[in-house]
Protein backbone atom coordinates (compact mmCIF):
# COMPACT_ATOMS: atom_id res chain seq x y z
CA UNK A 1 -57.71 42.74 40.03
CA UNK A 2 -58.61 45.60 37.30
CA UNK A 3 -58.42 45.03 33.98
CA UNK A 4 -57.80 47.45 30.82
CA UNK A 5 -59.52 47.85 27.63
CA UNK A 6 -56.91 46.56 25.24
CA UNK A 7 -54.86 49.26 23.36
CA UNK A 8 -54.76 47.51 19.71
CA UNK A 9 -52.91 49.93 17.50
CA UNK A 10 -50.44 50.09 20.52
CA UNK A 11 -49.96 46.16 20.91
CA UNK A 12 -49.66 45.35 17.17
CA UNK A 13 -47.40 48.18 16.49
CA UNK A 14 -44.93 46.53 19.33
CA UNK A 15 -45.57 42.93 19.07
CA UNK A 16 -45.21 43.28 15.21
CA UNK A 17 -40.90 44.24 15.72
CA UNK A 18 -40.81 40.87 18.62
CA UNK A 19 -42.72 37.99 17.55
CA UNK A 20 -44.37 38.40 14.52
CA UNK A 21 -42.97 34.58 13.56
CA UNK A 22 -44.32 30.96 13.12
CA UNK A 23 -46.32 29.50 15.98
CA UNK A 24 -44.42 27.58 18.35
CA UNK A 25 -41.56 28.97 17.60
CA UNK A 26 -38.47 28.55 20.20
CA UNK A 27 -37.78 31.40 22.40
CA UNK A 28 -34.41 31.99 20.31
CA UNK A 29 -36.65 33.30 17.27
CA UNK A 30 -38.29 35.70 18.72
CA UNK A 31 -36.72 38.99 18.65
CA UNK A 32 -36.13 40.42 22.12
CA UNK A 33 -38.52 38.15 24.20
CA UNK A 34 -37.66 39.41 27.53
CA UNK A 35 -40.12 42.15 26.79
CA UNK A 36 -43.13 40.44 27.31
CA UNK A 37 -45.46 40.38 29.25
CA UNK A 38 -45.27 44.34 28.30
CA UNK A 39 -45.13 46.16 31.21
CA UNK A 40 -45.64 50.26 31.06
CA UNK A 41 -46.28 53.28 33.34
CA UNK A 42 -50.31 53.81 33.67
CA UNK A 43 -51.09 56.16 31.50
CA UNK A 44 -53.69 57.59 34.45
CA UNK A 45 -51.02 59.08 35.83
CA UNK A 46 -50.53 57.11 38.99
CA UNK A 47 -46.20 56.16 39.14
CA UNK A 48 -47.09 53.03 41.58
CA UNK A 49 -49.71 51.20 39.15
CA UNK A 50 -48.29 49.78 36.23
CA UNK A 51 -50.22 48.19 32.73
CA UNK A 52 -49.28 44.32 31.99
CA UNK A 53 -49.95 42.74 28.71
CA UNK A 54 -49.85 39.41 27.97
CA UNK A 55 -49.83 38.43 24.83
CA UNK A 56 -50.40 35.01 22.95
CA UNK A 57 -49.94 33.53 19.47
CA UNK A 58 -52.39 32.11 18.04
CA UNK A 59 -52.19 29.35 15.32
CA UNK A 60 -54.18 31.72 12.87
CA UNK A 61 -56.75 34.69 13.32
CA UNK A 62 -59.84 32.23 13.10
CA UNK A 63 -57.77 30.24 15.93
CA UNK A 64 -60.82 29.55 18.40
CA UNK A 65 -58.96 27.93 21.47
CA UNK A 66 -59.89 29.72 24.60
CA UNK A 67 -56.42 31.20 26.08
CA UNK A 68 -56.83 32.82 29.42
CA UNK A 69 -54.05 33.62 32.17
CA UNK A 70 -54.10 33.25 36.00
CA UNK A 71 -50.83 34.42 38.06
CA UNK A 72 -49.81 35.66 41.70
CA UNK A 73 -50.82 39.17 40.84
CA UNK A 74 -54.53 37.66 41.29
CA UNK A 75 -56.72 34.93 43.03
CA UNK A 76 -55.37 31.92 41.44
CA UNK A 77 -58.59 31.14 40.62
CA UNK A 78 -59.29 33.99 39.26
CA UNK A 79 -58.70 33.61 35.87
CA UNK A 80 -58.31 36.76 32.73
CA UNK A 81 -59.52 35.45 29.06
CA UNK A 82 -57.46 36.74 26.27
CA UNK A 83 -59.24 38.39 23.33
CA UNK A 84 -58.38 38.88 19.95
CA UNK A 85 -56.32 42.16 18.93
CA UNK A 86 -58.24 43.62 16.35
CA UNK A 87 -56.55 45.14 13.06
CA UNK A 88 -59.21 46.98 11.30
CA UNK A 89 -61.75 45.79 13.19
CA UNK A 90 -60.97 42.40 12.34
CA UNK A 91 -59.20 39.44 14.36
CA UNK A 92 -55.51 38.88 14.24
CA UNK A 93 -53.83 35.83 15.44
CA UNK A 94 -52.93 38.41 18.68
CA UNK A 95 -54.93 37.48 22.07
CA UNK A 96 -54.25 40.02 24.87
CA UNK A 97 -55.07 40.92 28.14
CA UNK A 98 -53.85 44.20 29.75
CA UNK A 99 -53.93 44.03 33.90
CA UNK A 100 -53.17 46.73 36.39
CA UNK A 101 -50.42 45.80 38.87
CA UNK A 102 -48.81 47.48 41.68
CA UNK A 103 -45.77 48.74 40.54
CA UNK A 104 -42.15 47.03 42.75
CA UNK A 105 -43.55 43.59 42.75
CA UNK A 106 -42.93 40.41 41.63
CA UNK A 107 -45.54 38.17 40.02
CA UNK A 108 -45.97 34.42 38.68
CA UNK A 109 -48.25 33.56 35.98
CA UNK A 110 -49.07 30.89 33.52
CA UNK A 111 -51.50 30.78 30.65
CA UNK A 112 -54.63 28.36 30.39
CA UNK A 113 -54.92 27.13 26.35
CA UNK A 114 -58.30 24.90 26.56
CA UNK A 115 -58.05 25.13 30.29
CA UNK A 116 -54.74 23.13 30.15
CA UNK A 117 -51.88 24.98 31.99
CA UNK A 118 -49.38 26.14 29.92
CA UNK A 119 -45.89 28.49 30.57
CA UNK A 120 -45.43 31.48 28.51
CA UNK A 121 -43.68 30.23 25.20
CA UNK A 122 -42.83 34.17 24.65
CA UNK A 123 -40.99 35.42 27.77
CA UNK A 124 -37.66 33.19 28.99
CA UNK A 125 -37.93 34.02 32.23
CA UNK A 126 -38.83 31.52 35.05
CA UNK A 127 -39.07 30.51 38.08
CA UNK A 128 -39.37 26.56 40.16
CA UNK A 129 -41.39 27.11 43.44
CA UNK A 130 -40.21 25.24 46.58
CA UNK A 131 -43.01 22.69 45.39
CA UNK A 132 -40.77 21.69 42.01
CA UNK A 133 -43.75 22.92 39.31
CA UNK A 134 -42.00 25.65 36.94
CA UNK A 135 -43.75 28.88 36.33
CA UNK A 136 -43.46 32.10 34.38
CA UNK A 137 -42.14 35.02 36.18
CA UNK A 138 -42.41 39.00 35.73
CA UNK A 139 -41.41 42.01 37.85
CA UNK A 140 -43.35 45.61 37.71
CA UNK A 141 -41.49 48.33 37.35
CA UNK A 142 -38.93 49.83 40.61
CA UNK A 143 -38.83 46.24 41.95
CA UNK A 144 -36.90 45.78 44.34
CA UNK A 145 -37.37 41.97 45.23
CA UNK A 146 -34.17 39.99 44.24
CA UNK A 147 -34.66 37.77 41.18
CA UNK A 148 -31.40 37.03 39.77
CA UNK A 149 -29.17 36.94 42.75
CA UNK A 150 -28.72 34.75 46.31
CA UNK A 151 -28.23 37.05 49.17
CA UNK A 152 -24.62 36.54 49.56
CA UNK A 153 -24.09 37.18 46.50
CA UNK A 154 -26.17 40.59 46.16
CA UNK A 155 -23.83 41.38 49.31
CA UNK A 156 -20.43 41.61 47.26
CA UNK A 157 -21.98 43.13 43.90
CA UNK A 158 -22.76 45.89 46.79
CA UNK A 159 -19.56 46.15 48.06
CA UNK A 160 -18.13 46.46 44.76
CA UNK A 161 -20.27 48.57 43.19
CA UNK A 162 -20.36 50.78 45.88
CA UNK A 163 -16.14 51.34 45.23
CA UNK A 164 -17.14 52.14 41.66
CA UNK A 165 -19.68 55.12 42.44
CA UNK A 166 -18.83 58.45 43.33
CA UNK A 167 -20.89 58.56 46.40
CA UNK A 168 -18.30 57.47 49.36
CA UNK A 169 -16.59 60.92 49.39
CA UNK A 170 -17.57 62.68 52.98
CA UNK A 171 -19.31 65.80 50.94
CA UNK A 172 -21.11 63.43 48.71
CA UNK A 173 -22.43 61.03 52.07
CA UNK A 174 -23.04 64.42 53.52
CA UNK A 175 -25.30 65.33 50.33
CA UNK A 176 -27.12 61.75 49.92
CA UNK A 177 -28.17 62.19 53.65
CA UNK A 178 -29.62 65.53 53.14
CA UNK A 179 -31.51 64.49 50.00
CA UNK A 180 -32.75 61.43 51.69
CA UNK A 181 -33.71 62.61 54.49
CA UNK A 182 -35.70 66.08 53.17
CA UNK A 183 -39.13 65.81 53.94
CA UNK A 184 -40.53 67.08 50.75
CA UNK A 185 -38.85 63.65 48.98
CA UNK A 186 -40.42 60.96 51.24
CA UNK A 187 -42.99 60.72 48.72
CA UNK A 188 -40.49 59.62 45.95
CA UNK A 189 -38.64 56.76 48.29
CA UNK A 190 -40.79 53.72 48.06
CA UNK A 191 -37.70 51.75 46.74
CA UNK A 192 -35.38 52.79 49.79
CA UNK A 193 -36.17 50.26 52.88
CA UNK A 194 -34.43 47.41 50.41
CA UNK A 195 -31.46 49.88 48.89
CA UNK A 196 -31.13 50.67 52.65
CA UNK A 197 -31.01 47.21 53.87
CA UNK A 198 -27.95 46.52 51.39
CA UNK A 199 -25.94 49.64 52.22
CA UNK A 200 -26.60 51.23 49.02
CA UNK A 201 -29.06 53.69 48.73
CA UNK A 202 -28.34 54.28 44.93
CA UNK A 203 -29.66 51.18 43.86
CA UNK A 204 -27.30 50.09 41.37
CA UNK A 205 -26.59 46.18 42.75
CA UNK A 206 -30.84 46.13 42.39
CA UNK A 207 -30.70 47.41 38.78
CA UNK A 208 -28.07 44.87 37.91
CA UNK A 209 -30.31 42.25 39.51
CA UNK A 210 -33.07 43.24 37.08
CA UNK A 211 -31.20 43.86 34.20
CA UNK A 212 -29.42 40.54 33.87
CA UNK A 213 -33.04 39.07 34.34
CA UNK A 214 -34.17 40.66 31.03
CA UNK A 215 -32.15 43.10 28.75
CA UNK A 216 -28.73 41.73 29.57
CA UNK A 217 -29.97 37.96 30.71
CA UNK A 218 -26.42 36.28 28.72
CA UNK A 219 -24.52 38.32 30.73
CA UNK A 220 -25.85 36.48 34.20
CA UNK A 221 -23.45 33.73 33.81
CA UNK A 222 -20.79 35.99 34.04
CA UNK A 223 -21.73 37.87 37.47
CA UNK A 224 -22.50 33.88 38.72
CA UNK A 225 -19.28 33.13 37.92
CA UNK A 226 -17.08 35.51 38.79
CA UNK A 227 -19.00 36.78 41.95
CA UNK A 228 -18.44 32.62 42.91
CA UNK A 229 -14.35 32.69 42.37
CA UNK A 230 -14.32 36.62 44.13
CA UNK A 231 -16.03 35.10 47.63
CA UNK A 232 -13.60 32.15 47.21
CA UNK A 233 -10.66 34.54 47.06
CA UNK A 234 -11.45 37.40 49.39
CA UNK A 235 -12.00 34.39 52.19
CA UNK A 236 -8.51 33.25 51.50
CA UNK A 237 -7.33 36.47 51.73
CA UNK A 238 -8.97 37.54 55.14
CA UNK A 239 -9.59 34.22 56.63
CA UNK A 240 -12.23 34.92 59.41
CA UNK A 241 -13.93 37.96 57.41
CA UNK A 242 -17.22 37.96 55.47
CA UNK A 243 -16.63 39.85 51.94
CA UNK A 244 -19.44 42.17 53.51
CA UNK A 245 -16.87 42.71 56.38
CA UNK A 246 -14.22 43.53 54.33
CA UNK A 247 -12.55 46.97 54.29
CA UNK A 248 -12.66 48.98 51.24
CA UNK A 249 -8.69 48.97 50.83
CA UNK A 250 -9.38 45.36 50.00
CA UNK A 251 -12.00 45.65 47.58
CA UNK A 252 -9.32 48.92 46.17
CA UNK A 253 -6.75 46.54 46.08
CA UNK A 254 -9.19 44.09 43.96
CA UNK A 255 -9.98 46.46 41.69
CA UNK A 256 -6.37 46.84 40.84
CA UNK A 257 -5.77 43.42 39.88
CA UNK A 258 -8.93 43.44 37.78
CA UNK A 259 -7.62 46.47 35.65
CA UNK A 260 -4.75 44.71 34.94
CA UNK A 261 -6.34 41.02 34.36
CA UNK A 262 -4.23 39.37 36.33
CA UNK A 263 -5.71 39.03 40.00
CA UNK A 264 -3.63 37.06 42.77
CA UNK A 265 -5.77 33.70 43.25
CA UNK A 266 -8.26 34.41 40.31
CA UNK A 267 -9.27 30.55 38.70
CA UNK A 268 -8.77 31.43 35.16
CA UNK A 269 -9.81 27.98 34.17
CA UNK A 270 -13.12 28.91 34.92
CA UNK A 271 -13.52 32.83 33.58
CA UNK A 272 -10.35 34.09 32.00
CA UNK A 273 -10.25 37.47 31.74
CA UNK A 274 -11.27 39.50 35.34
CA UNK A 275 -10.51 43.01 33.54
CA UNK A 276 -13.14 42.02 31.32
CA UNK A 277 -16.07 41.33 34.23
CA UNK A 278 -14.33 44.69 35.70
CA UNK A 279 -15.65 46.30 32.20
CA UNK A 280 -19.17 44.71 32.38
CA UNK A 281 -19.54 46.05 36.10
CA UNK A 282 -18.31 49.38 35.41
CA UNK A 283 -21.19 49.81 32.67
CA UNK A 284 -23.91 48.24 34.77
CA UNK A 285 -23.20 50.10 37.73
CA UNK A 286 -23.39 53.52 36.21
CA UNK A 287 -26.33 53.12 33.86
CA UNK A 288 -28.31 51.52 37.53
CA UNK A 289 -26.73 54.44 39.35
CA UNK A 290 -28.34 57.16 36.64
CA UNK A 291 -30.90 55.67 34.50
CA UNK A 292 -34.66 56.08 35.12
CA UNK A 293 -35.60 54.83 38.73
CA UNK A 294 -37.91 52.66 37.18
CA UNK A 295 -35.13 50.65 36.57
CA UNK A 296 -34.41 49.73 39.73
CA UNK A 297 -31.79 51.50 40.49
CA UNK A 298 -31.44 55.38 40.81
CA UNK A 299 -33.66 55.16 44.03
CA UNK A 300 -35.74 57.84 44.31
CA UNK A 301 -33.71 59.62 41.49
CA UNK A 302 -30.70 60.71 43.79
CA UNK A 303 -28.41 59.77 41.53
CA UNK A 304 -29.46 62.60 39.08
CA UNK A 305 -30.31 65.29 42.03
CA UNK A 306 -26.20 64.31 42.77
CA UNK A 307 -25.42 65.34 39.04
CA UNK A 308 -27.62 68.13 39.33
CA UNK A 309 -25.92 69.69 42.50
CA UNK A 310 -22.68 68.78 41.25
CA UNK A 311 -22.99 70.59 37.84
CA UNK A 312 -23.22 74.60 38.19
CA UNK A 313 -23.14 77.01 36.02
CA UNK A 314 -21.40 80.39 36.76
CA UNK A 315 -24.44 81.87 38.44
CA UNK A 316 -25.03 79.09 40.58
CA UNK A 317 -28.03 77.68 38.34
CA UNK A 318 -27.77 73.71 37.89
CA UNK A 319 -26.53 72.64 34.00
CA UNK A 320 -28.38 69.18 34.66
CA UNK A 321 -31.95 70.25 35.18
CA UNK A 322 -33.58 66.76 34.91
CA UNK A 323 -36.86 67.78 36.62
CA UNK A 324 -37.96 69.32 33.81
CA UNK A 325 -37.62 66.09 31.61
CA UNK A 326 -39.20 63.30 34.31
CA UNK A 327 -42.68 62.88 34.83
CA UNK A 328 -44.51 64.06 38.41
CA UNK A 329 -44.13 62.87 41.18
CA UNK A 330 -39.96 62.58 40.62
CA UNK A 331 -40.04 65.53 37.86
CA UNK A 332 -42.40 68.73 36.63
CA UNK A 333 -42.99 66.80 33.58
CA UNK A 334 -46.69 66.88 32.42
CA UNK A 335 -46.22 65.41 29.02
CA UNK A 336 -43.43 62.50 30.08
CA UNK A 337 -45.09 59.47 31.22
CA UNK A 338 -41.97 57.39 32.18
């Protein structure tokens, strides 16, 4: 494991917005906790390395309990000790620790206060092993390991986001395949084998996996739910059939009923409203299918080389020229670090 020389300035200046509050505060008080630990692009340069900070709270900057962290993305034994973040050269109630981690995994962790195991009090999400002890959880950026969703469920968000996207068109299939498939982009399609395995090599059912693990975390009861009553009905509609094996006209004819809120068979005792989930998807699926691949989704940025082929200006020159923007190896960027 390789460790980083703590950025101070960098770590107060962000830590001051999130959880400058009492110690021992609940998780509700903090402001945005899903953002730690604080994971960022290595400012080296390499895209598949990414910096993890952990941060604890101390009781006060003279605080002299030894706080150290041990976690999946090391030898268990192995532990890191926590240091002070220094404001002027002098303590803060901030310890830190700033690891390099490959980037598309998925990592446990907890933190040792006096050598006494201890989950992080900061960051909600978490995780129960198959042995029944709870642990903190993080992912590295372009993850592509499930965290939010069972299989069978990750199965029909494909399906349906797949009807949202403008990808199923023959020219637009004929276009994905090219870019896929050009030998000059292997470099940029780490995240594919697991887009691949789901049918959808744009990503976006991944990036709604992550994002209701973090940003959007109160909106996972809502995909639980309503991904539960949509299995229940599309079996009762094609008795025999998988929603995997499902043709699109039935998933077309879904979407129907959910633009009008009232779907043949939908339980509204349990989630009223289905045009309302149909709104939620809608947004999720296009910000996975054309945010930064780091995201999750967007695998190896073909949703924007789409927009960029699509979008032509009278002499033939692209109007979306997102290259330019995006740091190398995706982009021409020198300046952008993602």
């Amino acid at each position: 494991m390789l460790t980083e020389p703590l950025d101070h300035s960098g770590i107060l200046n962000f830590v001051a917005k999130y959880i400058a509050r009492q110690p021992n505060a609940p998780v509700s008080d903090y402001a945005e906790p899903w953002r730690f630990p604080l994971i960022e692009s290595q400012r080296a340069g390499a895209d598949d390395v990414n910096r993890v900070t952990f941060v604890w709270l101390a009781a006060s900057p003279s605080e002299a309990t030894p706080v150290s962290v041990v976690g999946t993305f090391a030898d268990l034994c192995d532990k890191t000790d926590l240091v002070p973040v220094l404001f002027m050269d002098r303590p803060t109630r901030y310890r830190a620790a700033t690891v390099l981690v490959p980037a598309g995994q998925l990592h446990t962790y907890k933190f040792l206060v006096a050598a006494q195991p201890v989950l992080d009090p900061i960051n909600p999400q978490r995780t129960v092993l198959d042995n029944g002890i709870e642990w903190s959880r993080f992912f590295t950026q372009r993850c592509a390991v499930p965290v939010s969703f069972e299989i069978w469920e990750l199965a029909i968000l494909v399906r349906l986001t797949n009807e949202i996207l403008p990808f199923e068109s023959r020219d637009a299939q004929r276009f994905m395949n090219l870019y896929y498939f050009t030998s000059d982009k292997q470099a940029h399609l780490s995240t594919l084998a697991h887009a691949y395995r789901l049918e959808q090599p744009i990503g976006a059912a991944n990036f709604i996996d992550k994002i209701v693990a973090r940003e959007e975390r109160h909106r996972l009861i809502d995909y639980k739910i309503c991904l539960r009553i949509i299995d229940g009905l599309l079996r009762r509609r094609f008795p025999g059939l998988t929603p995997a094996q499902i043709s699109k006209e039935g998933y077309l004819d879904l979407y129907a009923e959910m633009a009008r809120g009232a779907v043949d068979g939908w339980d509204v005792g349990q989630y009223q409203n289905p045009n309302y989930f149909l709104q939620i998807l809608r947004r999720h699926t296009y910000m996975g299918a054309f945010s930064h691949p780091k995201y999750g989704g967007n695998a190896g940025a073909a949703g924007w080389a789409y927009l960029e082929e699509m979008f032509r200006g009278p002499a033939g020159e692209s109007c979306f020229n997102w290259r330019r923007s995006i740091e190398l190896p995706l982009g021409t960027s020198a300046d952008y670090l993602g």
